[in-house]
C-alpha atoms as a PDB file:
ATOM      1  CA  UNK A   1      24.836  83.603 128.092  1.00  0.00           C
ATOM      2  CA  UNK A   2      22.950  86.334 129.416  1.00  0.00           C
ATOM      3  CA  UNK A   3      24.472  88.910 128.010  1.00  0.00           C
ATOM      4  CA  UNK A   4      24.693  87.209 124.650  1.00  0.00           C
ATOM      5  CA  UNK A   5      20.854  87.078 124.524  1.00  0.00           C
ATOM      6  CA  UNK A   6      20.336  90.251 125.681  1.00  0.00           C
ATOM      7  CA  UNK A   7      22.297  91.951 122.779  1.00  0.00           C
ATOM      8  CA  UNK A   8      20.983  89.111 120.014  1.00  0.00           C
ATOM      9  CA  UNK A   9      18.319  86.440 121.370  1.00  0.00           C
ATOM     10  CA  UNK A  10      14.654  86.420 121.884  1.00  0.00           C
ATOM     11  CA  UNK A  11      15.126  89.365 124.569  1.00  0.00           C
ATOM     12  CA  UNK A  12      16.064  91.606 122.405  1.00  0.00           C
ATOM     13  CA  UNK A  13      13.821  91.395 119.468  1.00  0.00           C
ATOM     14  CA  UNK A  14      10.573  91.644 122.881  1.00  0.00           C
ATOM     15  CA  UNK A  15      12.445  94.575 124.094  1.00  0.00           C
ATOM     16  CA  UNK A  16      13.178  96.200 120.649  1.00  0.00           C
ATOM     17  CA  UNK A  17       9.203  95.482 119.780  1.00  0.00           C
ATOM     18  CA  UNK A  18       8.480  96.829 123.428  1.00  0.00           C
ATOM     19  CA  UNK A  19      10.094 100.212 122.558  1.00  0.00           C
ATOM     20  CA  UNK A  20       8.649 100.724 119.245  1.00  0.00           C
ATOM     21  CA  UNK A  21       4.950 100.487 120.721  1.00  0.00           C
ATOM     22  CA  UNK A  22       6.691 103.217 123.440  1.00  0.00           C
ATOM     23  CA  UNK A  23       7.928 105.402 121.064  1.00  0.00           C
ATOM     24  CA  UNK A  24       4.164 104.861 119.492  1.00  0.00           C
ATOM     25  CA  UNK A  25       2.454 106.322 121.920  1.00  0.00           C
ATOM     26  CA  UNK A  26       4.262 109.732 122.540  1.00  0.00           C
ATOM     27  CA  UNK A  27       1.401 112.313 122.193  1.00  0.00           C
ATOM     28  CA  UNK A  28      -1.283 110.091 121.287  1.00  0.00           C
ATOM     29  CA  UNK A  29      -5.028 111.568 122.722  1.00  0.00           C
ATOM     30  CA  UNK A  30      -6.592 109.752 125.427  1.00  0.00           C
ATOM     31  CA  UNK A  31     -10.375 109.060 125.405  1.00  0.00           C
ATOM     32  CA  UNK A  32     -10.423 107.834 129.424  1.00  0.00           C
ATOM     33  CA  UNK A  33      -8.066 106.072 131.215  1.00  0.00           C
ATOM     34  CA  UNK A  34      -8.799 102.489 133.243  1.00  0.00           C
ATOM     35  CA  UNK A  35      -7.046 101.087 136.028  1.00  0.00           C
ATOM     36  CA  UNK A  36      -7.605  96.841 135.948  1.00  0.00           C
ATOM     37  CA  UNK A  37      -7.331  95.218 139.668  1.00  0.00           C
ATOM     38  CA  UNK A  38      -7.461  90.819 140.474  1.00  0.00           C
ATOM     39  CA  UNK A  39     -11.319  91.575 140.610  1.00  0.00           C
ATOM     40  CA  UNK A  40     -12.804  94.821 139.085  1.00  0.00           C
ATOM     41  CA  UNK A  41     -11.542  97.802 137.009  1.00  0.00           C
ATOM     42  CA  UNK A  42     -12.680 101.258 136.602  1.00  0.00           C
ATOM     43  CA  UNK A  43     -12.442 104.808 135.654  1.00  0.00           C
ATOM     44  CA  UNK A  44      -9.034 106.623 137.109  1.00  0.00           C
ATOM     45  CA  UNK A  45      -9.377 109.593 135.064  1.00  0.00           C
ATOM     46  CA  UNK A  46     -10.890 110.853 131.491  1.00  0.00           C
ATOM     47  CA  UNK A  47      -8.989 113.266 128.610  1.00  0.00           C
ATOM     48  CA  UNK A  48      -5.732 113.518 128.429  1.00  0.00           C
ATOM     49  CA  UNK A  49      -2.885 112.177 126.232  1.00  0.00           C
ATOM     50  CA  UNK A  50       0.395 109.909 126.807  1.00  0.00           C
ATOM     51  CA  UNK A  51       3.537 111.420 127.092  1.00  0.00           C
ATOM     52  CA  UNK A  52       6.600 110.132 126.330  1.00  0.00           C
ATOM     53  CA  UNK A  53       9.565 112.559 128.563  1.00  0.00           C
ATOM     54  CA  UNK A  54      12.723 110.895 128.938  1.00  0.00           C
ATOM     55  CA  UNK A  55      12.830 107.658 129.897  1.00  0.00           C
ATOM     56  CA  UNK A  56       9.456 107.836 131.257  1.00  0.00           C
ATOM     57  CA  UNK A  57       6.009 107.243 129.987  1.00  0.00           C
ATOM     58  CA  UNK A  58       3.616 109.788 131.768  1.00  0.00           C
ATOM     59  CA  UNK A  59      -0.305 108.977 131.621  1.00  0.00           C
ATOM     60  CA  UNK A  60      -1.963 112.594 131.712  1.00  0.00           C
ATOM     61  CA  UNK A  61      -5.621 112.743 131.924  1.00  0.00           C
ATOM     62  CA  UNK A  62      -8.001 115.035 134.306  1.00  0.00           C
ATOM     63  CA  UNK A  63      -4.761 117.591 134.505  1.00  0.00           C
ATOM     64  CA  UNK A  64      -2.994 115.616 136.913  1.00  0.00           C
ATOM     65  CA  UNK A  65       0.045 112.656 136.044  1.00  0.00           C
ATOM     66  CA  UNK A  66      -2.158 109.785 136.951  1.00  0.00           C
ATOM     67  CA  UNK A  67       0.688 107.133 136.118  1.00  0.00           C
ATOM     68  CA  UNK A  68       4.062 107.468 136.051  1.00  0.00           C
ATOM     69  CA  UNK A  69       6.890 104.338 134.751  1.00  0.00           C
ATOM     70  CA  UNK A  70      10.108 104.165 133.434  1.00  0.00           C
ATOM     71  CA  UNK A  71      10.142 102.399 130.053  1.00  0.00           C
ATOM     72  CA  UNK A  72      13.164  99.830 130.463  1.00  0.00           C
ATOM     73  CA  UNK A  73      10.843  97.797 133.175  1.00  0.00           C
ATOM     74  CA  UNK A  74       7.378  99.097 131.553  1.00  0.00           C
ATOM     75  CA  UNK A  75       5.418  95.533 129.655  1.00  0.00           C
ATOM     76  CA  UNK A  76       3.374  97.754 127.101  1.00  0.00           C
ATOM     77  CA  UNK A  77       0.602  95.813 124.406  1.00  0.00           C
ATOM     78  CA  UNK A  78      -1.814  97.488 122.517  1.00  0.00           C
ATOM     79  CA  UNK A  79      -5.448  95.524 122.862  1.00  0.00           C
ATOM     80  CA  UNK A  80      -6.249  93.471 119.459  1.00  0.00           C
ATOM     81  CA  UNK A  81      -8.792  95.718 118.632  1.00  0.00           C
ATOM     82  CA  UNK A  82      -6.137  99.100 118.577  1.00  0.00           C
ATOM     83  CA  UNK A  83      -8.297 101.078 120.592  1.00  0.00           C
ATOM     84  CA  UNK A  84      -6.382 101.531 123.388  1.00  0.00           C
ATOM     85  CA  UNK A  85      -2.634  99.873 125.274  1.00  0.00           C
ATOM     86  CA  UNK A  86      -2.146  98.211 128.020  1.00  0.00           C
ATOM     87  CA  UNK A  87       0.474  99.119 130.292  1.00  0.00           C
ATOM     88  CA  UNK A  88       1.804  97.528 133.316  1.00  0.00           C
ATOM     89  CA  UNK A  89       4.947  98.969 135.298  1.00  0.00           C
ATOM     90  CA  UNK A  90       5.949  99.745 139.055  1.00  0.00           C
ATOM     91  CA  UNK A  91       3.810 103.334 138.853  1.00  0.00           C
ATOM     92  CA  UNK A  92       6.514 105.988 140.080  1.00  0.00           C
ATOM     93  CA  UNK A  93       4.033 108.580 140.542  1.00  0.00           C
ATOM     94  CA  UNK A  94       2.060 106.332 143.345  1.00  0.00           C
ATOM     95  CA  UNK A  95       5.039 105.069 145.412  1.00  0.00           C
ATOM     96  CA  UNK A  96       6.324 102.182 143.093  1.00  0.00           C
ATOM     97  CA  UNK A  97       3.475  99.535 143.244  1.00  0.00           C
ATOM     98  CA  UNK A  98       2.961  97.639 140.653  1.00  0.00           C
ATOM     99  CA  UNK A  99      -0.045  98.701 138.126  1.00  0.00           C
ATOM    100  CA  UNK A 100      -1.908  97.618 134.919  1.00  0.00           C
ATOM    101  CA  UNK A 101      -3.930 100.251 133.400  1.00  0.00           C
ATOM    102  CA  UNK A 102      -6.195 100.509 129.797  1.00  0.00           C
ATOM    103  CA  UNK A 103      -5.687 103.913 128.259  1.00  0.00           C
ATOM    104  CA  UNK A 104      -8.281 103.722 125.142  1.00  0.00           C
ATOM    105  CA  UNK A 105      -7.543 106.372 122.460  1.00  0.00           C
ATOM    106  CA  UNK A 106      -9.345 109.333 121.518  1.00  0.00           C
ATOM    107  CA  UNK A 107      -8.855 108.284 117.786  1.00  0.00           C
ATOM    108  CA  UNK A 108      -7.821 105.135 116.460  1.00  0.00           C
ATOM    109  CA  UNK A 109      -6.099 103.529 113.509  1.00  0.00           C
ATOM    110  CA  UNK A 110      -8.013 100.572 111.626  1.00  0.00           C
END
């Protein structure tokens, strides 16, 4: 049954919605970048853009990669008010833990 739901149940349509915000976000400007932890967030970096390169999402801001995820395991959700996405992944560029950062755009759409 696992299969079968994977190609035509409720996993596919998340996954198939989960790509289009992906595909969404390849070149889009980045205002400033947030990193959220069990107890505080802040600031990991300001201007930059998202990068879609492969099967990898790269978050670019203060010229450096400052996260890093491939986009089958990557739980993407832009924030209610379309400012900005939430992404959570293993981070590739830090080692493989587990992250959640905010990247609010530079410009948004109402």
């Amino acid at each position: 049954m696992g299969i079968i739901s994977d190609i035509f149940g409720k996993r596919a349509k998340e996954r198939a919605i989960r790509l289009k915000i992906i595909k969404k976000l390849d070149g889009r400007a980045i205002k400033y970048v947030i990193e959220r932890l069990p107890d505080d967030e802040f600031v990991i970096g300001r201007s930059g853009a998202l990068i879609l390169k492969g099967d990898e999402l790269l978050v670019y801001a203060d010229e450096k990669v400052l996260f890093r995820a491939d986009i089958n395991t990557l739980d993407a959700s832009e924030l209610l008010s379309r400012e900005g996405v939430i992404l959570t992944a293993p981070d590739l560029e830090h080692g493989g833990a587990t992250r959640t950062i905010v990247a609010y755009y530079t410009y948004f759409m109402a």
